[in-house]
PDB file of N, CA and C in Angstrom:
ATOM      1  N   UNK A   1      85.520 100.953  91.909  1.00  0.00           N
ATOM      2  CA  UNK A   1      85.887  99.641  92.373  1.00  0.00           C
ATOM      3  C   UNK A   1      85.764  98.659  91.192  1.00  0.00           C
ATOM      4  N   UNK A   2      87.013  98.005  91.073  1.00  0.00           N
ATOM      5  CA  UNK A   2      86.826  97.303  89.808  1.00  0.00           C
ATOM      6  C   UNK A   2      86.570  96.033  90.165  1.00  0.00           C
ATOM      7  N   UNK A   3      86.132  94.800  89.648  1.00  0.00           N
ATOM      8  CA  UNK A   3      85.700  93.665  89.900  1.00  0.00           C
ATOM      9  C   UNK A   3      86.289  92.617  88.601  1.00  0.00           C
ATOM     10  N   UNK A   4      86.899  91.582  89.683  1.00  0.00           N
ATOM     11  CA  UNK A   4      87.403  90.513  88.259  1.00  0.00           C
ATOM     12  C   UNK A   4      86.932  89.005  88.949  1.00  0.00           C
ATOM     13  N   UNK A   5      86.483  88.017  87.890  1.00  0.00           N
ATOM     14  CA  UNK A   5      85.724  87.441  88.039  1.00  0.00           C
ATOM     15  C   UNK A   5      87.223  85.727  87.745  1.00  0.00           C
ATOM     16  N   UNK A   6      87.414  84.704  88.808  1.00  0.00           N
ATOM     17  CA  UNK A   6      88.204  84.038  88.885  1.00  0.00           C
ATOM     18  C   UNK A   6      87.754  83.015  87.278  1.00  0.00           C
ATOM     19  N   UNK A   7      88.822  82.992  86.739  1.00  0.00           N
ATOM     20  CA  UNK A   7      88.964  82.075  85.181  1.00  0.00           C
ATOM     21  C   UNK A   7      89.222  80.886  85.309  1.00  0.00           C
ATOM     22  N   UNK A   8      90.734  80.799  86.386  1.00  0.00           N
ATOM     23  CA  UNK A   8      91.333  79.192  86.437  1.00  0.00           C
ATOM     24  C   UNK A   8      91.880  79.170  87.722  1.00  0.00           C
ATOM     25  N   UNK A   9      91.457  78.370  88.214  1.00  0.00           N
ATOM     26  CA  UNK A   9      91.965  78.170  90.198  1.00  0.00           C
ATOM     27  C   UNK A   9      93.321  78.046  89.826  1.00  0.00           C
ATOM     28  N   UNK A  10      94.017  78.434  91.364  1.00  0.00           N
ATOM     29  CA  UNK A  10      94.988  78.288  91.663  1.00  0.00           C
ATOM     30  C   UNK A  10      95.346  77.895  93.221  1.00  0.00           C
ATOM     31  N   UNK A  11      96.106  77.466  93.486  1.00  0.00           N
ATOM     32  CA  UNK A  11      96.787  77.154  94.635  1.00  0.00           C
ATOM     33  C   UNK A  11      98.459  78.264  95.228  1.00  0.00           C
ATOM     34  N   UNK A  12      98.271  78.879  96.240  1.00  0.00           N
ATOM     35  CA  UNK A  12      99.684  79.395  96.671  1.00  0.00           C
ATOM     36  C   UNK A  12     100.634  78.697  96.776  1.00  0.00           C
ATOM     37  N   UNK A  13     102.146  78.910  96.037  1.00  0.00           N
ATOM     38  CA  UNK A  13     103.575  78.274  96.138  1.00  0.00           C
ATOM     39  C   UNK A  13     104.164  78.127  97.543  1.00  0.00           C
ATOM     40  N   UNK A  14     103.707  79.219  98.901  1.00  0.00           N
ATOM     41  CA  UNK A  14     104.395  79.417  99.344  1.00  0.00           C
ATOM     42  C   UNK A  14     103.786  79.712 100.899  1.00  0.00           C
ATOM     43  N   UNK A  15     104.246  78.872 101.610  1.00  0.00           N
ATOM     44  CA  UNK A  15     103.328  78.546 103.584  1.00  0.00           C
ATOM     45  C   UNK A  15     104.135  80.002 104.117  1.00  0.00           C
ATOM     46  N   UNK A  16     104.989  80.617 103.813  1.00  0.00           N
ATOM     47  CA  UNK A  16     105.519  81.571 104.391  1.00  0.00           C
ATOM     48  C   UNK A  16     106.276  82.878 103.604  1.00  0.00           C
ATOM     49  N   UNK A  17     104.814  83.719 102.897  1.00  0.00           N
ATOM     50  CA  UNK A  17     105.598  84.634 101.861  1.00  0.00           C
ATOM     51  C   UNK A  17     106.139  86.029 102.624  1.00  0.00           C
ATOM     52  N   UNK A  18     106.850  86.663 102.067  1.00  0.00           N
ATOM     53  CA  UNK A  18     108.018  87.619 102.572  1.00  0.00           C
ATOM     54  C   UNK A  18     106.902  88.665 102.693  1.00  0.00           C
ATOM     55  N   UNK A  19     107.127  89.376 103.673  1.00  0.00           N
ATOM     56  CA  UNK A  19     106.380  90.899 104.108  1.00  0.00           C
ATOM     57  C   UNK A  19     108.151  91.656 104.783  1.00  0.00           C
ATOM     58  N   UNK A  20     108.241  92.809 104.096  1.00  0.00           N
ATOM     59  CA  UNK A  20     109.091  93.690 104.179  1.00  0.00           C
ATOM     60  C   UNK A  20     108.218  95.091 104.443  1.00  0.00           C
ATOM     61  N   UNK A  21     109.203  96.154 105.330  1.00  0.00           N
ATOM     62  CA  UNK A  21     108.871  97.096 105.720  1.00  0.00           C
ATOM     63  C   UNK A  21     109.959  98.370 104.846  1.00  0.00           C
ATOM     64  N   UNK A  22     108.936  99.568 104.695  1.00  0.00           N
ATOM     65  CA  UNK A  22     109.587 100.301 104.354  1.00  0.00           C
ATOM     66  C   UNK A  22     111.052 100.942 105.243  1.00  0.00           C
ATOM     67  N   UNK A  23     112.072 101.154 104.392  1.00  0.00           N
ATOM     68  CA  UNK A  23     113.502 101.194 104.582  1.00  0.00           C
ATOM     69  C   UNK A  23     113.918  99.932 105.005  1.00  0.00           C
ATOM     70  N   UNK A  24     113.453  98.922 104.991  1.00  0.00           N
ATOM     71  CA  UNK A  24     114.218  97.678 105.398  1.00  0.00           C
ATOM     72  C   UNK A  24     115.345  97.588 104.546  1.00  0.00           C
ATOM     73  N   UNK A  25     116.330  96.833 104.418  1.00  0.00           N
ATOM     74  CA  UNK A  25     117.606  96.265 103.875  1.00  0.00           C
ATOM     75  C   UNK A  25     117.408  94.965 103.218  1.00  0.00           C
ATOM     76  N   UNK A  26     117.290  94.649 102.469  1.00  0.00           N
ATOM     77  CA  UNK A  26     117.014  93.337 101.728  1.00  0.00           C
ATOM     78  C   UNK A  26     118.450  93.197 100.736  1.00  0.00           C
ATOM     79  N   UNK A  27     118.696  91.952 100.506  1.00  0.00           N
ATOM     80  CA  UNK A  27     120.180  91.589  99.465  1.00  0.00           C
ATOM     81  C   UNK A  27     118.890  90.932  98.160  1.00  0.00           C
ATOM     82  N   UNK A  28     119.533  91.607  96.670  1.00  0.00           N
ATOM     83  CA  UNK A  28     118.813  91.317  95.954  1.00  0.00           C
ATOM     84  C   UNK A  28     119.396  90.032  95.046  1.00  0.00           C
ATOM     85  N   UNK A  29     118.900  89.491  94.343  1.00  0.00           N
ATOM     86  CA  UNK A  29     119.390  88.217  93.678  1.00  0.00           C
ATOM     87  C   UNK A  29     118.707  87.987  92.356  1.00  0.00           C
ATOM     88  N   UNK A  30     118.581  86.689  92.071  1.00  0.00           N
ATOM     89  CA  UNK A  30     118.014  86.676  90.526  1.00  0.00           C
ATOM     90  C   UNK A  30     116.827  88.223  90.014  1.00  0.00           C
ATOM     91  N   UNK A  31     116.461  88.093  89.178  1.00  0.00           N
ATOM     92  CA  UNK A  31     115.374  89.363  88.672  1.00  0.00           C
ATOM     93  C   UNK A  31     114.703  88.075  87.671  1.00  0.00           C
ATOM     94  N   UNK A  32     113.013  88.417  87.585  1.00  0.00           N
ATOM     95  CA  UNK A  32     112.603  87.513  86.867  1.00  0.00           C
ATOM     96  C   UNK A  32     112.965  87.863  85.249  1.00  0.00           C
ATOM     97  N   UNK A  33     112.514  86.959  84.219  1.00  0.00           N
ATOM     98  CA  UNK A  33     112.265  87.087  82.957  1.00  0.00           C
ATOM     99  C   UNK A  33     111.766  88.415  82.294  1.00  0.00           C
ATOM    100  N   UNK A  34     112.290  89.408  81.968  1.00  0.00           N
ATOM    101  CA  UNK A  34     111.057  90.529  81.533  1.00  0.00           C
ATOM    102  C   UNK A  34     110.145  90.421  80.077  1.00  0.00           C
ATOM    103  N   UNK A  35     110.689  89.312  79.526  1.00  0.00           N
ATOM    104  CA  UNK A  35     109.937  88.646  78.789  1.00  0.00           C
ATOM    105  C   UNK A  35     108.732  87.090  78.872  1.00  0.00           C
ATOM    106  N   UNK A  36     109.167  87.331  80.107  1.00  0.00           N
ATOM    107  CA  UNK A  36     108.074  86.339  80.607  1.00  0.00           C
ATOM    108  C   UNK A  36     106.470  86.632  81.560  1.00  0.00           C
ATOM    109  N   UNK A  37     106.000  85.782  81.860  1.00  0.00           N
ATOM    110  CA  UNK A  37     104.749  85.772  82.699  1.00  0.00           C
ATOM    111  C   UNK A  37     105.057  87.347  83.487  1.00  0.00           C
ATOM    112  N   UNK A  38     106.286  86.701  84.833  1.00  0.00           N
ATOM    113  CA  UNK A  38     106.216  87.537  85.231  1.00  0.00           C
ATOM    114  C   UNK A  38     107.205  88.903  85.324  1.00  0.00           C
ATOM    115  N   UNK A  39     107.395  89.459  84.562  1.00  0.00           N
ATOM    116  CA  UNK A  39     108.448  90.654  84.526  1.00  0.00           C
ATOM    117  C   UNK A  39     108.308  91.790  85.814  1.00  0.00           C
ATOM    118  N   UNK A  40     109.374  92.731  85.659  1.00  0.00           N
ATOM    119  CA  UNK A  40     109.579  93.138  86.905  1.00  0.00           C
ATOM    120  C   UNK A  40     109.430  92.733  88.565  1.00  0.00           C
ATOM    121  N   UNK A  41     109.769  91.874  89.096  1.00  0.00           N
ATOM    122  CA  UNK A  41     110.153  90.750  90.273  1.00  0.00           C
ATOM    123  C   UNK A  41     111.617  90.862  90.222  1.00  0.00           C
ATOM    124  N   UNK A  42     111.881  90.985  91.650  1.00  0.00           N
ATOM    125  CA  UNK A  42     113.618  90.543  92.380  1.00  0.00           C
ATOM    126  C   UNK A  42     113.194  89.547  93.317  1.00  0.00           C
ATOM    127  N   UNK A  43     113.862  88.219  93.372  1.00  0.00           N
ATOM    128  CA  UNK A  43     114.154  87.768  94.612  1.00  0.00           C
ATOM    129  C   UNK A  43     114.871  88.328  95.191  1.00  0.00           C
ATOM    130  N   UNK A  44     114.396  88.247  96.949  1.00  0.00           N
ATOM    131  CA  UNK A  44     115.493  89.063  97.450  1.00  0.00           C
ATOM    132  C   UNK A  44     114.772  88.405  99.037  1.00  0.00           C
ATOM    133  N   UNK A  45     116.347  88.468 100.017  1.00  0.00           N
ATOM    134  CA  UNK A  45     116.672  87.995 101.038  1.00  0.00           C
ATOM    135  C   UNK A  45     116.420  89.066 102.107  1.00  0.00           C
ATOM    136  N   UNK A  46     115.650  88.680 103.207  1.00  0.00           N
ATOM    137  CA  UNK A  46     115.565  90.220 104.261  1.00  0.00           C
ATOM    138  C   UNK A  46     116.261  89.410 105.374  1.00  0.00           C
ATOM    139  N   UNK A  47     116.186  89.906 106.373  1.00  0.00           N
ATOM    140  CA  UNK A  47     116.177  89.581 107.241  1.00  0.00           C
ATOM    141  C   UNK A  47     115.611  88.029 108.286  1.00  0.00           C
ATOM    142  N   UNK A  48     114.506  88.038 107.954  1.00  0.00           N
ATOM    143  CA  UNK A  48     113.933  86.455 108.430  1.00  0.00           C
ATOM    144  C   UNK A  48     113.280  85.938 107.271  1.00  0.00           C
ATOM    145  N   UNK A  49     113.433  86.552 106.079  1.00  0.00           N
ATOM    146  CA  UNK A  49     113.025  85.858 104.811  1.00  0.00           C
ATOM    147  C   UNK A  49     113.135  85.689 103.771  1.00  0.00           C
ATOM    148  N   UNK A  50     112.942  85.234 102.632  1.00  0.00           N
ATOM    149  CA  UNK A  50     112.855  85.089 101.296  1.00  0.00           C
ATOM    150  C   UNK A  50     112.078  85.280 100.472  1.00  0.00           C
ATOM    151  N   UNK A  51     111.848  86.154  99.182  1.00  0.00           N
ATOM    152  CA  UNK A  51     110.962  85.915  98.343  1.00  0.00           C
ATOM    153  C   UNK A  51     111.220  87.338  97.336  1.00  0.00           C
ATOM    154  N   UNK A  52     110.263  87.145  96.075  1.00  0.00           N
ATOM    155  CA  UNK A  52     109.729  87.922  95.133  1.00  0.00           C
ATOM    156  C   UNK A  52     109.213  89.089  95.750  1.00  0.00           C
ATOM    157  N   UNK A  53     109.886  90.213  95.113  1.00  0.00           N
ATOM    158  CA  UNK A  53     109.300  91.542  95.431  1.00  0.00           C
ATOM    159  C   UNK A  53     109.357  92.236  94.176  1.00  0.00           C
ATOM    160  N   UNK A  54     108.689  92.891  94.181  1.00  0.00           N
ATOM    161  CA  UNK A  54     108.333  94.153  92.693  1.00  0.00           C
ATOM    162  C   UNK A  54     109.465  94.936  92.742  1.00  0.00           C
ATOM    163  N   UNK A  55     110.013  94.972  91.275  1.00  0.00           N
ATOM    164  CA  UNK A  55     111.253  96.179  91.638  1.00  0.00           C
ATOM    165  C   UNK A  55     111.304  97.511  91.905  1.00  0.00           C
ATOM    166  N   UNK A  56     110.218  97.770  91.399  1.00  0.00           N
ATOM    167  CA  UNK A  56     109.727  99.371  91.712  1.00  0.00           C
ATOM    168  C   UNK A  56     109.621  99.975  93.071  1.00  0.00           C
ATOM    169  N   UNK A  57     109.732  98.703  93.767  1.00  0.00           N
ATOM    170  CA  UNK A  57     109.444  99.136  95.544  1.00  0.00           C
ATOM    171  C   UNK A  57     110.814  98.716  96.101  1.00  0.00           C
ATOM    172  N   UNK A  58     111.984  98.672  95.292  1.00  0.00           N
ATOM    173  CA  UNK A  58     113.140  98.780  95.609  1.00  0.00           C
ATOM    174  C   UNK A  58     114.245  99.706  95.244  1.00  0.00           C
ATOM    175  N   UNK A  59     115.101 100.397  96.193  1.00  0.00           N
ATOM    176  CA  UNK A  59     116.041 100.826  95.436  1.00  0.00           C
ATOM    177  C   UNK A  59     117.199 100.799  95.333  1.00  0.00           C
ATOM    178  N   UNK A  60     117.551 100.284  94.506  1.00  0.00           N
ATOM    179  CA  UNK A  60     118.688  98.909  94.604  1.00  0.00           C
ATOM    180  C   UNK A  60     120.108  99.728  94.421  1.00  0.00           C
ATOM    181  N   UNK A  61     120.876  99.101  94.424  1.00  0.00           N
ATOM    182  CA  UNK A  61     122.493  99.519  94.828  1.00  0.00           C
ATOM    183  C   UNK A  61     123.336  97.964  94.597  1.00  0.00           C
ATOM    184  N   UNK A  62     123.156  97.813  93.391  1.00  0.00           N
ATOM    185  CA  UNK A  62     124.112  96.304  93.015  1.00  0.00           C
ATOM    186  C   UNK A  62     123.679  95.028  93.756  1.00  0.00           C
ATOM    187  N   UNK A  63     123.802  94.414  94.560  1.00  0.00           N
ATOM    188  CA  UNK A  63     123.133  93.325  95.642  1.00  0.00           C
ATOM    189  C   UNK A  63     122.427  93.646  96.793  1.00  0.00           C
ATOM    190  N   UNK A  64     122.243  95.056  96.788  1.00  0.00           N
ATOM    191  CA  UNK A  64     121.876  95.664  98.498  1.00  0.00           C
ATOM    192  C   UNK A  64     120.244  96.686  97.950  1.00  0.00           C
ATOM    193  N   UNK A  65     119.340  96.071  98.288  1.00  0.00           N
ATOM    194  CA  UNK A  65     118.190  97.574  98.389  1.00  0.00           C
ATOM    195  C   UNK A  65     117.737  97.611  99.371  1.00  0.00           C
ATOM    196  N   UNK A  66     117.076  98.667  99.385  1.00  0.00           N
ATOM    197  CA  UNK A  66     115.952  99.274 100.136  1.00  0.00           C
ATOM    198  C   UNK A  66     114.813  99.388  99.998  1.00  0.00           C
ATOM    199  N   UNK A  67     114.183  98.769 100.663  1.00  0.00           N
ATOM    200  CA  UNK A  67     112.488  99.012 100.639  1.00  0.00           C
ATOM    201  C   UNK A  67     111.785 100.350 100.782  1.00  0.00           C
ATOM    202  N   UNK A  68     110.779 100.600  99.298  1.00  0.00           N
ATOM    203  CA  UNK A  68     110.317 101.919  99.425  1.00  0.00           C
ATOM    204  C   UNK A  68     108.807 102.139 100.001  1.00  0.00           C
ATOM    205  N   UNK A  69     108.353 101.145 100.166  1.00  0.00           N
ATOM    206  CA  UNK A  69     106.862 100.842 100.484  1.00  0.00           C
ATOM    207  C   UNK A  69     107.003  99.895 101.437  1.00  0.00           C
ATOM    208  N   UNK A  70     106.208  99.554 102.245  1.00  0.00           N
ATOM    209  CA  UNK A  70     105.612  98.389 102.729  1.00  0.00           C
ATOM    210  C   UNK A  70     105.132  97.590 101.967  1.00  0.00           C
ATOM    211  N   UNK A  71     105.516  96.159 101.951  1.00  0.00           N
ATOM    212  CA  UNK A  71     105.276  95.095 100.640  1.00  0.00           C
ATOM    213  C   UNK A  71     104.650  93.714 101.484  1.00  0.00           C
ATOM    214  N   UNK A  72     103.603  93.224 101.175  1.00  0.00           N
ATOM    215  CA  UNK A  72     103.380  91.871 102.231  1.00  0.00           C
ATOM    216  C   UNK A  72     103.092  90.812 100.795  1.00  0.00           C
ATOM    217  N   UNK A  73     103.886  89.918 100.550  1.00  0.00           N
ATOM    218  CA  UNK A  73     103.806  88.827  98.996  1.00  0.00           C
ATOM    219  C   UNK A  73     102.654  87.727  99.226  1.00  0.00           C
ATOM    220  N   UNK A  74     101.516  88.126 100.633  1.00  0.00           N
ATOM    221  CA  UNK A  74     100.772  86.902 100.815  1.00  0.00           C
ATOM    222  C   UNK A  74      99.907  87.120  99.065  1.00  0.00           C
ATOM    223  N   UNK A  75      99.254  85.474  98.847  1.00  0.00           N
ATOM    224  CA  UNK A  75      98.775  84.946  97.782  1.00  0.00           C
ATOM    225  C   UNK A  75      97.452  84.418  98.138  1.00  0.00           C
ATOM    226  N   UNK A  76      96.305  84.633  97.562  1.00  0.00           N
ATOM    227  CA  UNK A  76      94.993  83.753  97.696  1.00  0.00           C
ATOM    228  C   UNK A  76      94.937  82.548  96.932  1.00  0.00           C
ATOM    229  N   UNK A  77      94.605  81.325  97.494  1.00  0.00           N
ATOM    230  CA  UNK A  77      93.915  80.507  96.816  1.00  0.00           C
ATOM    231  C   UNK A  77      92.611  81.121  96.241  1.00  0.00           C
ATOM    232  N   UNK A  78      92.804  80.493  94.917  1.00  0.00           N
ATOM    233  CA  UNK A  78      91.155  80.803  94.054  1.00  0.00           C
ATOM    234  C   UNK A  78      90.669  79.874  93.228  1.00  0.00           C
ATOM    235  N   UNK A  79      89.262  79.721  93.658  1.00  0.00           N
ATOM    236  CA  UNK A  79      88.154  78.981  92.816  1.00  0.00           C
ATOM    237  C   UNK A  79      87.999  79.670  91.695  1.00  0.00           C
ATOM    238  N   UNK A  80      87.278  79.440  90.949  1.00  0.00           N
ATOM    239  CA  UNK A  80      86.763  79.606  89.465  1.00  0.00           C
ATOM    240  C   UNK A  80      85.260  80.494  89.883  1.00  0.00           C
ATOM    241  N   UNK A  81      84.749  81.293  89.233  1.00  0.00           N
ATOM    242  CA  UNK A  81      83.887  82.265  89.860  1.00  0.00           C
ATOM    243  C   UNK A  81      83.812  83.101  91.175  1.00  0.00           C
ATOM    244  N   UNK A  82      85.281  82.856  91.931  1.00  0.00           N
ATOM    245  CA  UNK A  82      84.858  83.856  92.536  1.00  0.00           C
ATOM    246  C   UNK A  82      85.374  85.112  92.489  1.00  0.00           C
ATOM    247  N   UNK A  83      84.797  86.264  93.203  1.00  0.00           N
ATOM    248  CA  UNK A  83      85.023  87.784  92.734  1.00  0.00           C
ATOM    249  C   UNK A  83      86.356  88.549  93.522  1.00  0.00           C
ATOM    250  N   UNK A  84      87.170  88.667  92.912  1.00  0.00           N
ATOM    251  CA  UNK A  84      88.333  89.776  93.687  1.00  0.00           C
ATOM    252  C   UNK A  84      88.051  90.909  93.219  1.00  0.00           C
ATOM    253  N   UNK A  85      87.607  92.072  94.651  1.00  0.00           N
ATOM    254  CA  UNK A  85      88.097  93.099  94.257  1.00  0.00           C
ATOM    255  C   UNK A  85      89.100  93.732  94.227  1.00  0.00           C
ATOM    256  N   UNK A  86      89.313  94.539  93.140  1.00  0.00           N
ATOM    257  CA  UNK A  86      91.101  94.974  93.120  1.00  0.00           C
ATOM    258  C   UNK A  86      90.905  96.459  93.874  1.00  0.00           C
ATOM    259  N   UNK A  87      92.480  96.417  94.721  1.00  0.00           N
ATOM    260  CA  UNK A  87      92.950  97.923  94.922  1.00  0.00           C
ATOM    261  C   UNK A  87      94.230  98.265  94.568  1.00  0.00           C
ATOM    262  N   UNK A  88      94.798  97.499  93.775  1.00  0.00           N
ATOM    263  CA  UNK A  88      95.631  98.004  92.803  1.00  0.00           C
ATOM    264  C   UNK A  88      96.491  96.895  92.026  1.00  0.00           C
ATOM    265  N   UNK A  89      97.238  97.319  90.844  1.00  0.00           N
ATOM    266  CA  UNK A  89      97.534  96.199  89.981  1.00  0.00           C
ATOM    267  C   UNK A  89      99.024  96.631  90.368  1.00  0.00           C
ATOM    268  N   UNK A  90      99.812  95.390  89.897  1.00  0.00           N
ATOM    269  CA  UNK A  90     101.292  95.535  89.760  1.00  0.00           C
ATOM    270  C   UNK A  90     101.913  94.104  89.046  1.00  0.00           C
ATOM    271  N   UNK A  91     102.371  94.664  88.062  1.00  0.00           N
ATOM    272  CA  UNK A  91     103.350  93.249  87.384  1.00  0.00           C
ATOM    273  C   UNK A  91     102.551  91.954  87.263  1.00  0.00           C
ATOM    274  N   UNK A  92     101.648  92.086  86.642  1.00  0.00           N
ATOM    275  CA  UNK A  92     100.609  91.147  86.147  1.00  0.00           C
ATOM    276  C   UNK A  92     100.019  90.540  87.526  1.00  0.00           C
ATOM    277  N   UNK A  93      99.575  91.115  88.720  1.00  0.00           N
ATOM    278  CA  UNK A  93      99.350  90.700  89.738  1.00  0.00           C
ATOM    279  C   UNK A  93      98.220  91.871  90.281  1.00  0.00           C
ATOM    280  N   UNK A  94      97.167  91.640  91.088  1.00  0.00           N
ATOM    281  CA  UNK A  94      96.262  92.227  91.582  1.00  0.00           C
ATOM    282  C   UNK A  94      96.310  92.238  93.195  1.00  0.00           C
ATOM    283  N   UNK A  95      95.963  93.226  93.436  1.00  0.00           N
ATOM    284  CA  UNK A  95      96.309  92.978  95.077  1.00  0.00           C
ATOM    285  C   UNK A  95      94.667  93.336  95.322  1.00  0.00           C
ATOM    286  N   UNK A  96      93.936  92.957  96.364  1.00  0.00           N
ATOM    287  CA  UNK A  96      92.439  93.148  96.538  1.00  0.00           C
ATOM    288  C   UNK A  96      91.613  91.842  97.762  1.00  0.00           C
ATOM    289  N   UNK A  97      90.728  91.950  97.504  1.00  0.00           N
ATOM    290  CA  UNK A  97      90.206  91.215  98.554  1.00  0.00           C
ATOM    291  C   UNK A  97      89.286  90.318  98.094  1.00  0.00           C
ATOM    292  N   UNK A  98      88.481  89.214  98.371  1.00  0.00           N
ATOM    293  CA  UNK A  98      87.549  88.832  98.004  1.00  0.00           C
ATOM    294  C   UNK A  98      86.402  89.348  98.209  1.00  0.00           C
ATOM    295  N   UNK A  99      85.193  89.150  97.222  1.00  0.00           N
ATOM    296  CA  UNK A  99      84.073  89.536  97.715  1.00  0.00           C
ATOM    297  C   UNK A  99      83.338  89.168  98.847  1.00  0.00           C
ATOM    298  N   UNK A 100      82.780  89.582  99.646  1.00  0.00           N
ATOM    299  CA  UNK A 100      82.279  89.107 101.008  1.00  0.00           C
ATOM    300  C   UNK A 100      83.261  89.124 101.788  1.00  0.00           C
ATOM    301  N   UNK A 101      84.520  89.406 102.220  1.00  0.00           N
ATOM    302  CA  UNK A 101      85.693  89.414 102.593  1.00  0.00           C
ATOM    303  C   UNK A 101      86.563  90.804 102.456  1.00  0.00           C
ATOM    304  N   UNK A 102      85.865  92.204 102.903  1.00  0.00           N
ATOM    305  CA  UNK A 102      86.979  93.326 102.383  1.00  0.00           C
ATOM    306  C   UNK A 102      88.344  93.226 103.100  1.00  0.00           C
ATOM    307  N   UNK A 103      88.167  92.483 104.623  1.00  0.00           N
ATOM    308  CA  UNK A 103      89.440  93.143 105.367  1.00  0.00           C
ATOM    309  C   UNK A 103      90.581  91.989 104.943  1.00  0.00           C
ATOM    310  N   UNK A 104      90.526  91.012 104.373  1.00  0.00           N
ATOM    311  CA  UNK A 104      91.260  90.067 104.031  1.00  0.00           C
ATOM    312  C   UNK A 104      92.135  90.277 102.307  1.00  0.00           C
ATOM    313  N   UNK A 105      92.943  90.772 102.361  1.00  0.00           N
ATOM    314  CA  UNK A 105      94.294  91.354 101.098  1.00  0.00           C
ATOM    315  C   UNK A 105      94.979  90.751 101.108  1.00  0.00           C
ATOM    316  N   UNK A 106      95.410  90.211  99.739  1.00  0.00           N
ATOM    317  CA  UNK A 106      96.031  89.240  99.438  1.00  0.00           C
ATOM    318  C   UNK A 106      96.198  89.490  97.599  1.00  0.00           C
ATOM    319  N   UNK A 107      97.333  88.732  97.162  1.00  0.00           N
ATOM    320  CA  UNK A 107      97.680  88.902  95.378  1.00  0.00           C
ATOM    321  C   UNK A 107      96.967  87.936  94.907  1.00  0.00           C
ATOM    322  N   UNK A 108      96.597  88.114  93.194  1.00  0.00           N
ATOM    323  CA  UNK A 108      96.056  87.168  92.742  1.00  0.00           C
ATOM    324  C   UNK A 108      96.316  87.393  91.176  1.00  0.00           C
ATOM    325  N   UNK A 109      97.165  86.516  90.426  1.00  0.00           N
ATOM    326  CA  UNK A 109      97.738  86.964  89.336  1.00  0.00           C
ATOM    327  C   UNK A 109      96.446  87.263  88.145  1.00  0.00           C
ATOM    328  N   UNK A 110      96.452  88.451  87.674  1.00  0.00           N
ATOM    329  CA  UNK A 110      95.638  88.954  86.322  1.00  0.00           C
ATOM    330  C   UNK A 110      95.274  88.275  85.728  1.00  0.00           C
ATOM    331  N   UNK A 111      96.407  86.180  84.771  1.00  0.00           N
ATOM    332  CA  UNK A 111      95.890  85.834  84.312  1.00  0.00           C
ATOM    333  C   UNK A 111      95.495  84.744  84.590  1.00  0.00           C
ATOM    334  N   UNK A 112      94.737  84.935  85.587  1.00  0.00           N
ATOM    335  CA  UNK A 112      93.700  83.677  85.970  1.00  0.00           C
ATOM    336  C   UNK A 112      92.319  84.731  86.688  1.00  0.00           C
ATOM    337  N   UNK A 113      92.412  85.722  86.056  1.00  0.00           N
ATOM    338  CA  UNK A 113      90.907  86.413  86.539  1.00  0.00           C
ATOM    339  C   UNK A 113      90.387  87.051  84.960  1.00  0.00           C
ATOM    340  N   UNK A 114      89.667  87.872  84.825  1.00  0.00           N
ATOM    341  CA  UNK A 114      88.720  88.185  83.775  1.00  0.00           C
ATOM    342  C   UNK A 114      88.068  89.649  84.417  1.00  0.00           C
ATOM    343  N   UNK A 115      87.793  90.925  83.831  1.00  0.00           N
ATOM    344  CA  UNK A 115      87.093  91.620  84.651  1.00  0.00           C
ATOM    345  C   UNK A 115      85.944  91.234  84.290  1.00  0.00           C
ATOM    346  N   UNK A 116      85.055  92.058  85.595  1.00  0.00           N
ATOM    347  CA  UNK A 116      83.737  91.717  85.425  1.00  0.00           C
ATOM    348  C   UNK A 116      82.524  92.674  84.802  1.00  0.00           C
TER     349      UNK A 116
END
């Protein structure tokens, strides 16, 4: 169990982030920067939503993919010292829980944590 320790708060962009199901149908659209912050990201359109998904959990076909995983894009607000544990990394992003908090999962980008 790895442990990373919060560097610089943040606030979530977004009151309603996209959760897609595996084989869903999503239309894909911009792709982020792969020279930027965040590389590997598609926006992409489902059904009742919008948002950033990892491309690796898509498999795309020109404007049309498919979801290969179950993907939920919720985001934690974070203070400065506190502890996320991670259960897995992806595209400069941590997915994990807070400490004192296991059943609660949520992303929290790499560079605003530190391991511990």
């Amino acid at each position: 169990m790895i442990e990373y320790r919060v560097i610089k708060s943040r606030r979530t962009f977004s009151d309603n982030p996209i959760t897609v199901r595996k084989d869903e149908k999503v239309m894909c659209g911009e792709e982020s920067n792969e020279d930027g912050d965040w590389a590997g990201w598609i926006f992409c359109n489902s059904e009742n939503n919008e948002g950033w998904i990892p491309k690796e959990i898509i498999n795309r076909s020109g404007d049309i993919g498919f979801i290969l995983e179950d993907y939920d894009a919720r985001e934690f607000d974070i203070e400065v010292d506190e502890i996320i544990i991670m259960d897995k990394t992806l595209n400069g992003w941590i997915w994990g829980a807070k400490k004192g908090d296991p059943f609660t999962k949520a992303w929290t980008p790499l560079n605003h944590l530190e391991e511990v």
